[in-house]
PDB file of N, CA and C in Angstrom:
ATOM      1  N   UNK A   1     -30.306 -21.627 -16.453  1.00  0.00           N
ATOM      2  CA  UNK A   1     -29.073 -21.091 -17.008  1.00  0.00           C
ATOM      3  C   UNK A   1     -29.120 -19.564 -17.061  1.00  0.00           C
ATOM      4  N   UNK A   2     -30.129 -19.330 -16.719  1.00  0.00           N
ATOM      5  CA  UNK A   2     -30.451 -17.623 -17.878  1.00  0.00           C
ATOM      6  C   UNK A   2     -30.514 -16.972 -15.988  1.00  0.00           C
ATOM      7  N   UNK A   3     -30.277 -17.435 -15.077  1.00  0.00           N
ATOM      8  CA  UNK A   3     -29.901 -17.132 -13.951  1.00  0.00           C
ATOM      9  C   UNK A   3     -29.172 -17.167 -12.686  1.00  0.00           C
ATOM     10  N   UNK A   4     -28.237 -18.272 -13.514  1.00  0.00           N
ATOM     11  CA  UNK A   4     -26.998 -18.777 -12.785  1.00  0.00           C
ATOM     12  C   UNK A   4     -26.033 -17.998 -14.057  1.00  0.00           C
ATOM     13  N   UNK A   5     -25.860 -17.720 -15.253  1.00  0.00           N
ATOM     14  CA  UNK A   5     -25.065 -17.090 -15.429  1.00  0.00           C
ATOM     15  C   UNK A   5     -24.547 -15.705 -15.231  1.00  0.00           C
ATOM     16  N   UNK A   6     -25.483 -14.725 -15.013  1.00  0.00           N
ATOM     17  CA  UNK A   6     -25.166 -13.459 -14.217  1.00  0.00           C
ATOM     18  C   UNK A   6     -24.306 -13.476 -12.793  1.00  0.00           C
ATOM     19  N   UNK A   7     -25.086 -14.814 -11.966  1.00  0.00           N
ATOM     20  CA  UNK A   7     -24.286 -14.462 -10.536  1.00  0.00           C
ATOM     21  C   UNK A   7     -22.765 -15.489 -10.972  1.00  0.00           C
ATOM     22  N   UNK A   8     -22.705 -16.245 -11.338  1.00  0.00           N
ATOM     23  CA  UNK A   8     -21.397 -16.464 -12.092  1.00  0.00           C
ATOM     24  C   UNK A   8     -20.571 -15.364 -12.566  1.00  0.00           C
ATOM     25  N   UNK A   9     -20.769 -14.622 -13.485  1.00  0.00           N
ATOM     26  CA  UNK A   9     -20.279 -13.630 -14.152  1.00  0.00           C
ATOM     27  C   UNK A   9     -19.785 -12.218 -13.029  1.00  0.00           C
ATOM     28  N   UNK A  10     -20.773 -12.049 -12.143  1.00  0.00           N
ATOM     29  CA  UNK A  10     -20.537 -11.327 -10.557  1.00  0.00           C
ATOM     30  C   UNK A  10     -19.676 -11.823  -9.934  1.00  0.00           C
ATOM     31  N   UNK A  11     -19.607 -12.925  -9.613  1.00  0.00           N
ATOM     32  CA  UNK A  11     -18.419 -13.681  -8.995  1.00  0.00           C
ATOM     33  C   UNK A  11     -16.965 -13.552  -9.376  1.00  0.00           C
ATOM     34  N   UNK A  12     -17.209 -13.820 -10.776  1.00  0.00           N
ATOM     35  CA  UNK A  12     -16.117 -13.721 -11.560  1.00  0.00           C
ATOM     36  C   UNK A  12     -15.344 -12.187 -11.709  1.00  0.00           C
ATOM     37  N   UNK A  13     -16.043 -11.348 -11.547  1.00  0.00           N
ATOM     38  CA  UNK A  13     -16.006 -10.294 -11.907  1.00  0.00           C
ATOM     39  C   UNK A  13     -15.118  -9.583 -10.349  1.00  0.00           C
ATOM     40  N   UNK A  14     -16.261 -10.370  -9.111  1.00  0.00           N
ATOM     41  CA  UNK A  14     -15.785  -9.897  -8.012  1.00  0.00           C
ATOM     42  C   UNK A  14     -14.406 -10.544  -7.626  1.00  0.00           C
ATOM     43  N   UNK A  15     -13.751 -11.665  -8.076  1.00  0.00           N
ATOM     44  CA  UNK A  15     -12.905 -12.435  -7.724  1.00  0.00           C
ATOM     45  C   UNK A  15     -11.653 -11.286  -8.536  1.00  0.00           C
ATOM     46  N   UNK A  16     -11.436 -10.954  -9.230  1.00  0.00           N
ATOM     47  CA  UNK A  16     -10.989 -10.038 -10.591  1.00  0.00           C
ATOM     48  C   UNK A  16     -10.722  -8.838  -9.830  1.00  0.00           C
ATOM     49  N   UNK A  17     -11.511  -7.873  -9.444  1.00  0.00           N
ATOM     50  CA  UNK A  17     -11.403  -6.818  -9.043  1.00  0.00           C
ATOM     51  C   UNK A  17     -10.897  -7.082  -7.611  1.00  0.00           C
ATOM     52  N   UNK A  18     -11.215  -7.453  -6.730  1.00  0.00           N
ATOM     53  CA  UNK A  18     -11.188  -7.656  -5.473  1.00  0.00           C
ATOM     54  C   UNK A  18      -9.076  -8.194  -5.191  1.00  0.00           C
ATOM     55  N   UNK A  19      -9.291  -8.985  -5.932  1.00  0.00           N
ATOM     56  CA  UNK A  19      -7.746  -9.488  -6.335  1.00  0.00           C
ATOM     57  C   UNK A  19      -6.471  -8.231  -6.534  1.00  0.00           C
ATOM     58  N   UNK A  20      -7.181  -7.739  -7.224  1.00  0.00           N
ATOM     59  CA  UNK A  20      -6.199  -7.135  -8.069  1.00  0.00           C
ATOM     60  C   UNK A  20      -5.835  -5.831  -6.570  1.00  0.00           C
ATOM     61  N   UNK A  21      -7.472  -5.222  -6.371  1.00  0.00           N
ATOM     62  CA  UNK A  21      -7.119  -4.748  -4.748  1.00  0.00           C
ATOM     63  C   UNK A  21      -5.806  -5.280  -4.124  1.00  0.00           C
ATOM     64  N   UNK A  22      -6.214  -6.199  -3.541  1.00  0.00           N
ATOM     65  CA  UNK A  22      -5.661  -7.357  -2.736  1.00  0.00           C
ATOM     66  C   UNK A  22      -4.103  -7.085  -2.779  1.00  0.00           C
ATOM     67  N   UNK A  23      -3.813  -7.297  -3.811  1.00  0.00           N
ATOM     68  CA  UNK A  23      -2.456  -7.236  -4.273  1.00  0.00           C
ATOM     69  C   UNK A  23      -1.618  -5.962  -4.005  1.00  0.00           C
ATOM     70  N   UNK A  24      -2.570  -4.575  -4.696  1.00  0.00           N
ATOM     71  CA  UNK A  24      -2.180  -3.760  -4.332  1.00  0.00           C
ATOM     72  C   UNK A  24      -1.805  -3.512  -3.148  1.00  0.00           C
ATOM     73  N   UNK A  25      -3.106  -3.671  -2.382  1.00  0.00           N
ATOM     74  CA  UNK A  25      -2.889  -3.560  -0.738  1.00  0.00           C
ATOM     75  C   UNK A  25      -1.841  -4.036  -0.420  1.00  0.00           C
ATOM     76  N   UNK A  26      -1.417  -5.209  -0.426  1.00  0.00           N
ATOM     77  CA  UNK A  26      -0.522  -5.987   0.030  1.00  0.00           C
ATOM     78  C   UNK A  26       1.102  -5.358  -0.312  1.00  0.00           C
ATOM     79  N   UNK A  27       1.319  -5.027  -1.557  1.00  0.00           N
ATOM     80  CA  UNK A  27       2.455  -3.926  -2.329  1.00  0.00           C
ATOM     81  C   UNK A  27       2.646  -2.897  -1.339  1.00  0.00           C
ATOM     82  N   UNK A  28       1.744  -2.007  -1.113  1.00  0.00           N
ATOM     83  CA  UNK A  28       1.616  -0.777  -0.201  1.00  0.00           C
ATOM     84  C   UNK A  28       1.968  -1.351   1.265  1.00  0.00           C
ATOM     85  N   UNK A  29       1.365  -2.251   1.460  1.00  0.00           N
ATOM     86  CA  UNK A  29       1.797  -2.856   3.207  1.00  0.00           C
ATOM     87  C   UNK A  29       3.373  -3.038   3.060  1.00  0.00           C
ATOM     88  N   UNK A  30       3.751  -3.923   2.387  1.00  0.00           N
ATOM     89  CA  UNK A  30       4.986  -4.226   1.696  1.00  0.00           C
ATOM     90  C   UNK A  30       6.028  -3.472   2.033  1.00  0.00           C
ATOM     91  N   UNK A  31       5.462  -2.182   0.844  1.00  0.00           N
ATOM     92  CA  UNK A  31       6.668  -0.855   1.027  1.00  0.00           C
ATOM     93  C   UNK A  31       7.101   0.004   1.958  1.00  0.00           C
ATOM     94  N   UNK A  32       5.609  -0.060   2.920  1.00  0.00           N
ATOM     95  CA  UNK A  32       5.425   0.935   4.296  1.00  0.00           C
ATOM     96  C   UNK A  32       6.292  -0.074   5.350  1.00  0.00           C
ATOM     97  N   UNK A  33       6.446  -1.806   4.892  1.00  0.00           N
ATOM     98  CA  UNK A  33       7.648  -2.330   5.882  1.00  0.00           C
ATOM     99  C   UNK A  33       8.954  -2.185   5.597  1.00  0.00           C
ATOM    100  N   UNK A  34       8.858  -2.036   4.021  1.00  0.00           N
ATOM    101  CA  UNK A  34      10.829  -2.219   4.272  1.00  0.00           C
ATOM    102  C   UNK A  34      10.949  -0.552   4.100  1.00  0.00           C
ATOM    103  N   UNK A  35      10.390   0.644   3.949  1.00  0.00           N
ATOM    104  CA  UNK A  35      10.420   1.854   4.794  1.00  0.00           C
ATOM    105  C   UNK A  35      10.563   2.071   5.974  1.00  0.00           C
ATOM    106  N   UNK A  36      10.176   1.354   6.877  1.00  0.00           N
ATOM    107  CA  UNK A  36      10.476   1.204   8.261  1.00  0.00           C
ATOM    108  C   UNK A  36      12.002   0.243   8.715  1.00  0.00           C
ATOM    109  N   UNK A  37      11.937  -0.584   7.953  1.00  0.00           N
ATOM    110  CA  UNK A  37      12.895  -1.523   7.707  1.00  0.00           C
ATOM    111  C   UNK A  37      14.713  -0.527   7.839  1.00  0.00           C
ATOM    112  N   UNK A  38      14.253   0.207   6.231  1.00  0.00           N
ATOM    113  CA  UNK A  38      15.200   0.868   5.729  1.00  0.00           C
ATOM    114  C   UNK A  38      15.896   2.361   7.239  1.00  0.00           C
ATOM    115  N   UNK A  39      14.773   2.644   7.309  1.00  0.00           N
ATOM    116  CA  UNK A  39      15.056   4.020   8.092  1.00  0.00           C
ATOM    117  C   UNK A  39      16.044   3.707   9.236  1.00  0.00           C
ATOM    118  N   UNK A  40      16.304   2.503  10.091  1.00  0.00           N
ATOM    119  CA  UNK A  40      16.837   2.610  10.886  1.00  0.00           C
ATOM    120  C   UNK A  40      18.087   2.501  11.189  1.00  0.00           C
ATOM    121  N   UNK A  41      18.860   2.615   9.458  1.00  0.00           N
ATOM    122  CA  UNK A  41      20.015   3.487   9.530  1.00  0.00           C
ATOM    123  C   UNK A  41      20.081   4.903   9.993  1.00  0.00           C
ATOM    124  N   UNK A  42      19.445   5.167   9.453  1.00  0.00           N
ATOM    125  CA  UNK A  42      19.891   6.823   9.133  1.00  0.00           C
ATOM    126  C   UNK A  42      19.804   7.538  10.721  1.00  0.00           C
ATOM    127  N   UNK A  43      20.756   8.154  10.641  1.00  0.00           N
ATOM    128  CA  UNK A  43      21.961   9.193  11.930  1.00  0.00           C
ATOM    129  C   UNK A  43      20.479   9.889  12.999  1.00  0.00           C
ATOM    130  N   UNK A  44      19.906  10.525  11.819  1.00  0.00           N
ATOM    131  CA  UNK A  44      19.289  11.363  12.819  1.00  0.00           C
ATOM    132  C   UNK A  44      17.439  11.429  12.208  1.00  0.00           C
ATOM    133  N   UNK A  45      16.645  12.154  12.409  1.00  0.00           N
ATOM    134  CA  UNK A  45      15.054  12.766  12.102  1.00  0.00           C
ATOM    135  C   UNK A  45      15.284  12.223  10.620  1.00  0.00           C
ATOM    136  N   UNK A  46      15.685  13.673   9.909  1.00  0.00           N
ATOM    137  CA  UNK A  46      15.592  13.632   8.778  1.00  0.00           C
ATOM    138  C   UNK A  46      16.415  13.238   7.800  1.00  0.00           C
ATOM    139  N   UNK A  47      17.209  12.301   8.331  1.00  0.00           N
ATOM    140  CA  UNK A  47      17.648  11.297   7.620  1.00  0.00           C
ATOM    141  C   UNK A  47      16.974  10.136   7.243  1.00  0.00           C
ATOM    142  N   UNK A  48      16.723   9.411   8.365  1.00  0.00           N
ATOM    143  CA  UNK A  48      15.725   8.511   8.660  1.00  0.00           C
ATOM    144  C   UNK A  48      14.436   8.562   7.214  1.00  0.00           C
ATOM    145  N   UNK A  49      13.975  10.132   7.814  1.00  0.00           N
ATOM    146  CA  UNK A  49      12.791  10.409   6.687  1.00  0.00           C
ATOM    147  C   UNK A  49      13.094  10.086   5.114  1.00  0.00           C
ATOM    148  N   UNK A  50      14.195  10.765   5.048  1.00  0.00           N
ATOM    149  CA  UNK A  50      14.615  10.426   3.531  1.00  0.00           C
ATOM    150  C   UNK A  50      14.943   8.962   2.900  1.00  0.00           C
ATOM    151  N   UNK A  51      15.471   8.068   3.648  1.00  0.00           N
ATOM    152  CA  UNK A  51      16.153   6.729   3.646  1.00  0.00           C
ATOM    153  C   UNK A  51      14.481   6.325   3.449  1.00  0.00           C
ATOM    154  N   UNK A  52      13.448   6.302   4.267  1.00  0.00           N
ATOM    155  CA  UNK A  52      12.226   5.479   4.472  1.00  0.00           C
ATOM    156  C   UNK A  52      11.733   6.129   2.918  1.00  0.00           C
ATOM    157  N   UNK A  53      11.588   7.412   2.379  1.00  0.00           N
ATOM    158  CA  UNK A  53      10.569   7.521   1.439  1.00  0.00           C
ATOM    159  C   UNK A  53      11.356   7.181   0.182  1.00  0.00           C
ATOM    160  N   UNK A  54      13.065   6.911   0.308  1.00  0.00           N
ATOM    161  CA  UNK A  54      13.586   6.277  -0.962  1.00  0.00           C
ATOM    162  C   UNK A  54      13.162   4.557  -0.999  1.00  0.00           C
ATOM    163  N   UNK A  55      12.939   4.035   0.284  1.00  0.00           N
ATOM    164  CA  UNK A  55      12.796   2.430   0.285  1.00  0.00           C
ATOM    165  C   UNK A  55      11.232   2.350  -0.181  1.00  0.00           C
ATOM    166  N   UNK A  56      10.610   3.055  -0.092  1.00  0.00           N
ATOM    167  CA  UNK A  56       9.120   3.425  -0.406  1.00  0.00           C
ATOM    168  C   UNK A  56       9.167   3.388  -1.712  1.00  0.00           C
ATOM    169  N   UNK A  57       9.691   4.483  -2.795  1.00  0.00           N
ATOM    170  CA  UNK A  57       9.801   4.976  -3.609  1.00  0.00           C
ATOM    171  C   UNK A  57      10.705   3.485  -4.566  1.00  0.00           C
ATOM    172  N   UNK A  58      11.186   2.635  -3.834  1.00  0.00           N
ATOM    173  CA  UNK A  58      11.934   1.749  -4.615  1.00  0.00           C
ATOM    174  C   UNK A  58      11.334   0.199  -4.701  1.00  0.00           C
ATOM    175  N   UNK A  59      10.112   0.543  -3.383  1.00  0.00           N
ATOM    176  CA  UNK A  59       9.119  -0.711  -3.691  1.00  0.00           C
ATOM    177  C   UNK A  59       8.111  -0.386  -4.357  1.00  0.00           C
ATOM    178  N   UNK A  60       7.515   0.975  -4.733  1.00  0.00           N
ATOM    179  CA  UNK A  60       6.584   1.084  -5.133  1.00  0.00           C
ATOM    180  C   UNK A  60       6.881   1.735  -6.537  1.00  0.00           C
ATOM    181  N   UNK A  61       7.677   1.229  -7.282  1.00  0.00           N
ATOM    182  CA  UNK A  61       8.113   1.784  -8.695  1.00  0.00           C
ATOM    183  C   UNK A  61       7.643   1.224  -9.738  1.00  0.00           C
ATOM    184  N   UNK A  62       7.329  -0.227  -9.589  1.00  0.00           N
ATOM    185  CA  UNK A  62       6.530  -1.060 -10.686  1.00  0.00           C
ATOM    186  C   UNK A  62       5.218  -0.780 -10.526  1.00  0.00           C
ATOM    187  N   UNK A  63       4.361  -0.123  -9.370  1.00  0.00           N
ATOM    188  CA  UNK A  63       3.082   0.265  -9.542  1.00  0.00           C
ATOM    189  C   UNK A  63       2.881   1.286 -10.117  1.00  0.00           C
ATOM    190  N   UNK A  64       1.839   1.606 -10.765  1.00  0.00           N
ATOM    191  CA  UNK A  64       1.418   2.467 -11.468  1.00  0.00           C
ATOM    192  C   UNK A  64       0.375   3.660  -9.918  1.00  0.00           C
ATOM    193  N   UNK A  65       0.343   4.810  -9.786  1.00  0.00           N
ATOM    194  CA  UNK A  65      -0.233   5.568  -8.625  1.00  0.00           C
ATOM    195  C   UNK A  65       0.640   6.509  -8.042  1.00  0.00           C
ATOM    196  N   UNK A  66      -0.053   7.447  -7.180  1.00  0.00           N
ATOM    197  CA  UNK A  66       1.013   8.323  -6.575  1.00  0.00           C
ATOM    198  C   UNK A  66       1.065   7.453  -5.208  1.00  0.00           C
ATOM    199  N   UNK A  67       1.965   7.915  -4.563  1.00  0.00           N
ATOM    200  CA  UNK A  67       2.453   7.571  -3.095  1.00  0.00           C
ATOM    201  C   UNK A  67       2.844   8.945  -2.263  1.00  0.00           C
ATOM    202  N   UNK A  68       2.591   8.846  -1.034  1.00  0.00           N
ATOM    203  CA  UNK A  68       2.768   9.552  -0.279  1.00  0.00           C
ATOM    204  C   UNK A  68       3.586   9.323   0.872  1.00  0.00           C
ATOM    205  N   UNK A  69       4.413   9.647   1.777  1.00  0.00           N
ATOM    206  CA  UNK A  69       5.308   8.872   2.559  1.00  0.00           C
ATOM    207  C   UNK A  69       4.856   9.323   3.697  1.00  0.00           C
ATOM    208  N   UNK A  70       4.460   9.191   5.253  1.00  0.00           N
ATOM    209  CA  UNK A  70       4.828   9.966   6.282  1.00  0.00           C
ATOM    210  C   UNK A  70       5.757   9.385   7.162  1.00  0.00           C
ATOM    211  N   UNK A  71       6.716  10.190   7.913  1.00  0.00           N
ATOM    212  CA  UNK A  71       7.607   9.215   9.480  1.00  0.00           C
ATOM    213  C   UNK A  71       7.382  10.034  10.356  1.00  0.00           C
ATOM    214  N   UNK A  72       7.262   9.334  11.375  1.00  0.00           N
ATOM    215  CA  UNK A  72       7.101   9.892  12.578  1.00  0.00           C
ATOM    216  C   UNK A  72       8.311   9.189  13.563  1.00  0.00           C
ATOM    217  N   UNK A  73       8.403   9.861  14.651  1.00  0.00           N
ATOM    218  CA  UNK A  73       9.639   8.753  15.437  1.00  0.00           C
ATOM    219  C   UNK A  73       9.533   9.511  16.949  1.00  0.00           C
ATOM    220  N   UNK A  74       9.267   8.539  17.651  1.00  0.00           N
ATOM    221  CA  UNK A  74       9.047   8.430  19.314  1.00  0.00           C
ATOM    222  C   UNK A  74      10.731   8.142  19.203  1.00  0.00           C
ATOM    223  N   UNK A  75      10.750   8.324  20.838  1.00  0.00           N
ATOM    224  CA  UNK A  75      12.294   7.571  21.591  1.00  0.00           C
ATOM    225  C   UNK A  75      12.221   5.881  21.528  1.00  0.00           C
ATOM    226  N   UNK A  76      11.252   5.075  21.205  1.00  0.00           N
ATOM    227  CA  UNK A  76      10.941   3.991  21.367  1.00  0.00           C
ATOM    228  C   UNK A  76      10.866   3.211  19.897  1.00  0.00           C
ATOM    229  N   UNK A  77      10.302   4.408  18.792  1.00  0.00           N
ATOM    230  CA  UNK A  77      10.105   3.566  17.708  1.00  0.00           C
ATOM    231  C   UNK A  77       9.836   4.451  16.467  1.00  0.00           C
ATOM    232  N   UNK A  78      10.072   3.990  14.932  1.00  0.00           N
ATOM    233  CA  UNK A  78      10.036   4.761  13.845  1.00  0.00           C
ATOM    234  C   UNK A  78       8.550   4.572  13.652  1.00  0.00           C
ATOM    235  N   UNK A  79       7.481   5.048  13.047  1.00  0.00           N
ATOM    236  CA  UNK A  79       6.605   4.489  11.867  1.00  0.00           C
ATOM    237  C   UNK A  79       6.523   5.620  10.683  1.00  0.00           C
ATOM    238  N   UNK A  80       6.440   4.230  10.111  1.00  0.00           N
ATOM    239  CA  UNK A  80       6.105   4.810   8.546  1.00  0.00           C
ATOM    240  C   UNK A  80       4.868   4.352   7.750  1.00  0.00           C
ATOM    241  N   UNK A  81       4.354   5.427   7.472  1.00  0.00           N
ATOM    242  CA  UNK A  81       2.663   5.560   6.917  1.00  0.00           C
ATOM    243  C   UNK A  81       2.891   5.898   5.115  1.00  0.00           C
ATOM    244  N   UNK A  82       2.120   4.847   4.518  1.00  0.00           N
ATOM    245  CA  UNK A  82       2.214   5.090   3.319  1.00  0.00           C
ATOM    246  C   UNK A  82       1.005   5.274   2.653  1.00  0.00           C
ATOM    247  N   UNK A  83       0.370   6.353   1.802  1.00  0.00           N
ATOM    248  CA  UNK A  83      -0.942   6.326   1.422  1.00  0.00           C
ATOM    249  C   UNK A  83      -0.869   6.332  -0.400  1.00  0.00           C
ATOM    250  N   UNK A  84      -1.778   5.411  -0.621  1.00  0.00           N
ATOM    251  CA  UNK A  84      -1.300   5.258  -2.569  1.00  0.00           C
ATOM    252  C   UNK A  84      -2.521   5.284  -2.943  1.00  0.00           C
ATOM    253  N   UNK A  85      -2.354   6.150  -3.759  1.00  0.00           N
ATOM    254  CA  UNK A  85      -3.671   6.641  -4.804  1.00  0.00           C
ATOM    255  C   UNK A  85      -3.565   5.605  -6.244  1.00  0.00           C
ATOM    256  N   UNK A  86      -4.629   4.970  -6.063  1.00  0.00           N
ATOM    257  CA  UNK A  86      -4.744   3.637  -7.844  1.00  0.00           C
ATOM    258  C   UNK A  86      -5.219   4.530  -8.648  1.00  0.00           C
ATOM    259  N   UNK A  87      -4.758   4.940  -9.810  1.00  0.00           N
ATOM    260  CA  UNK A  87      -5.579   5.279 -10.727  1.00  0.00           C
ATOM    261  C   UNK A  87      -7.118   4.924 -11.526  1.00  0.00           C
ATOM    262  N   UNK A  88      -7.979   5.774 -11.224  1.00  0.00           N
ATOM    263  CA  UNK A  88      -9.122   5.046 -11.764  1.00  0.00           C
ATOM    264  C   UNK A  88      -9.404   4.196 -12.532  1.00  0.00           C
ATOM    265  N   UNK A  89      -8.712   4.379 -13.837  1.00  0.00           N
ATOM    266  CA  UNK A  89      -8.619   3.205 -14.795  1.00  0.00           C
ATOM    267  C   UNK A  89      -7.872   1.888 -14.408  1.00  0.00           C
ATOM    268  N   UNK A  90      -7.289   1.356 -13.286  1.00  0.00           N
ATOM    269  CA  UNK A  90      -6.266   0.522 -12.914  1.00  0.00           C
ATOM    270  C   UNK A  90      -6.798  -0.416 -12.548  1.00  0.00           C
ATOM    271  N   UNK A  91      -8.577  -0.298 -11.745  1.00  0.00           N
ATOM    272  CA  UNK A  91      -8.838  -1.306 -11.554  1.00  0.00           C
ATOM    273  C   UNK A  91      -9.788  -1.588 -12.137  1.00  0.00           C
ATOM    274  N   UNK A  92      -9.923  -3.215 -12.228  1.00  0.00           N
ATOM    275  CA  UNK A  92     -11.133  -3.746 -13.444  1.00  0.00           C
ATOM    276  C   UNK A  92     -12.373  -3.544 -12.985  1.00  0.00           C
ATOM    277  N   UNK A  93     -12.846  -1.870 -12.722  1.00  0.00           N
ATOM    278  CA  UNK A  93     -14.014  -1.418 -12.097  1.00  0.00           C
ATOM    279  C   UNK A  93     -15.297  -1.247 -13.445  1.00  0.00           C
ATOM    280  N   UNK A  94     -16.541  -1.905 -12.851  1.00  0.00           N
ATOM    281  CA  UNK A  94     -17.472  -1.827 -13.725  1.00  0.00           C
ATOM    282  C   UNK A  94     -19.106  -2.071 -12.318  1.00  0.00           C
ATOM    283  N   UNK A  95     -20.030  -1.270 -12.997  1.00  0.00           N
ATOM    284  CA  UNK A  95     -21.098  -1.377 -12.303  1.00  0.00           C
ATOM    285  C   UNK A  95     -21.512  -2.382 -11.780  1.00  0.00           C
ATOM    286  N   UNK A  96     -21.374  -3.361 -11.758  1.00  0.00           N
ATOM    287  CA  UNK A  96     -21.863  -4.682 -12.166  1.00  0.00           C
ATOM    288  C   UNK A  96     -21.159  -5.173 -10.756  1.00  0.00           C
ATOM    289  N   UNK A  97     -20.014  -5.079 -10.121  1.00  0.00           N
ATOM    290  CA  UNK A  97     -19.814  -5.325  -8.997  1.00  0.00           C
ATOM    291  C   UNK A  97     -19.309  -4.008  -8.259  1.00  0.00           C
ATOM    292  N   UNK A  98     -19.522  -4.273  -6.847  1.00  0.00           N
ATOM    293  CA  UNK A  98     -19.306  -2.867  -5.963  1.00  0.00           C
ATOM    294  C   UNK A  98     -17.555  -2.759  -6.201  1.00  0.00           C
ATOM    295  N   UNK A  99     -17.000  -1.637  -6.231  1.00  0.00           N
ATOM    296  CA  UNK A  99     -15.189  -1.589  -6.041  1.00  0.00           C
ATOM    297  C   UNK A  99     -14.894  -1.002  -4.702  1.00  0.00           C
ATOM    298  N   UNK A 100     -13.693  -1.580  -4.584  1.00  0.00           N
ATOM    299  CA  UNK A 100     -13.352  -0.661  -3.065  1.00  0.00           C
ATOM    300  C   UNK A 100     -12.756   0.949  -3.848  1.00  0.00           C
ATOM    301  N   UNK A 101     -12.410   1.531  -2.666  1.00  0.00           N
ATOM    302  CA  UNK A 101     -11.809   3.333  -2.866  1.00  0.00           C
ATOM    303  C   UNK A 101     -10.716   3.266  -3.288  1.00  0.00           C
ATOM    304  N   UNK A 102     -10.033   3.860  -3.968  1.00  0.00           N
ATOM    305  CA  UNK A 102      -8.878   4.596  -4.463  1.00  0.00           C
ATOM    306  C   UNK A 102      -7.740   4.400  -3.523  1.00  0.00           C
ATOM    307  N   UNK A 103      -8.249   4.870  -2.448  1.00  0.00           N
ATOM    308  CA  UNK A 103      -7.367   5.144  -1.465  1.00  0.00           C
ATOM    309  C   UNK A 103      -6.641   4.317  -1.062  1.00  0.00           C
ATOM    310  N   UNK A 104      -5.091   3.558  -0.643  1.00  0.00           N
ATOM    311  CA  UNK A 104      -4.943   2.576   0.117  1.00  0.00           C
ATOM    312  C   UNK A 104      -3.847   3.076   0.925  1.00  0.00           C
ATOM    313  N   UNK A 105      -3.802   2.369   2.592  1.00  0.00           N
ATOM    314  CA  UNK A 105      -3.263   3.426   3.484  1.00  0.00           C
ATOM    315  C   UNK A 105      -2.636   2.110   4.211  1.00  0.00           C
ATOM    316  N   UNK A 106      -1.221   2.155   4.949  1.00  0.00           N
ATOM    317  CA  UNK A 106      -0.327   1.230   5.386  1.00  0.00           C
ATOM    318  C   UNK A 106       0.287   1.751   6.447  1.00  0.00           C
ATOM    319  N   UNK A 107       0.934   1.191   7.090  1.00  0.00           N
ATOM    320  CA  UNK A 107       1.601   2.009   8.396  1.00  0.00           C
ATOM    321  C   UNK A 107       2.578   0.809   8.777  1.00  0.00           C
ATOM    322  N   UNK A 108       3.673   0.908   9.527  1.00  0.00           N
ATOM    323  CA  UNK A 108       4.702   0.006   9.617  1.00  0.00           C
ATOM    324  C   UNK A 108       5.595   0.895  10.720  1.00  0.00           C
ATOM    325  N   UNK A 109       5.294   0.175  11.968  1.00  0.00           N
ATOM    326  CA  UNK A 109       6.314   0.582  13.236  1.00  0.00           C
ATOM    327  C   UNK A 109       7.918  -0.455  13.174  1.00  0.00           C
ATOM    328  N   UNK A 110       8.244   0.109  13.174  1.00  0.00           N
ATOM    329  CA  UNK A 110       9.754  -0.519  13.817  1.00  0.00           C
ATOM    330  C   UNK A 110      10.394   0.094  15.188  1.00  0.00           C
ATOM    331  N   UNK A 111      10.412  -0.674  16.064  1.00  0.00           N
ATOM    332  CA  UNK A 111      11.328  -0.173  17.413  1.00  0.00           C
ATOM    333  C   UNK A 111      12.441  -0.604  17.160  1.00  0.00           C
ATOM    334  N   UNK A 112      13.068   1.102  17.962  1.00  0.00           N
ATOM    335  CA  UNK A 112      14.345   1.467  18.195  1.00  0.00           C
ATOM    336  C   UNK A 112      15.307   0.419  19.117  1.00  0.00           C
ATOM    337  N   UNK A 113      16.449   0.423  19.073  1.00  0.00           N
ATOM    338  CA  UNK A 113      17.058  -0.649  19.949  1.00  0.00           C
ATOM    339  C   UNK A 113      17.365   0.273  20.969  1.00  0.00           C
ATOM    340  N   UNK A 114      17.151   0.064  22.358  1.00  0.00           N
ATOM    341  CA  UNK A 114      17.332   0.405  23.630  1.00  0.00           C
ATOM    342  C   UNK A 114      18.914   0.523  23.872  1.00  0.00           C
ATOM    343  N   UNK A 115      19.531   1.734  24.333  1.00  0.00           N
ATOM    344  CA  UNK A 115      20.799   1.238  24.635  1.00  0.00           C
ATOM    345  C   UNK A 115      20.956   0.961  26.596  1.00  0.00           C
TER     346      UNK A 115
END
């Protein structure tokens, strides 16, 4: 017992943190699609830009972190790159299991319709 409960408790611990990642990640993938999604109204460059970092800005409002937006746009296709900073305290980080980075980074192409 006195050595199955630690790697239990690791497990548990890793299932917890790893999750909560997970999720995030998945939020950020999320927002960097309907940013791409969103942009392909808008008329021209920097329209586009603005439309993608409000659809950004409107999926990523219940998270707690900063966000960053980038667009880029070929003749062929939009993408939109989203990078979100978790606040240190956000995730259930403790020595005891390894955490992933801060950092989480998304990208989301949409092609243009051909005329």
């Amino acid at each position: 017992m006195a050595l199955v409960l630690p790697l239990l408790l690791a497990l548990l611990m890793g299932i917890l943190v790893y999750g909560q990642y997970f999720m995030l990640a998945h939020s950020v993938q999320q927002a960097a699609n309907d940013g791409a999604r969103a942009s392909i109204i808008g008329l021209d460059a920097p329209d586009r830009s603005a439309v993608a970092s409000r659809a950004v800005g409107r999926s990523l409002q219940a998270v707690d972190g900063t966000h960053s937006v980038a667009v880029s746009e070929t003749t062929e296709a939009i993408t939109v790159a989203v990078t979100f900073t978790v606040p240190q305290d956000s995730l259930l980080r403790s020595s005891f299991v390894p955490s992933p980075g801060n950092v989480i980074r998304a990208r989301a192409t949409f092609e243009l319709p051909v005329d």
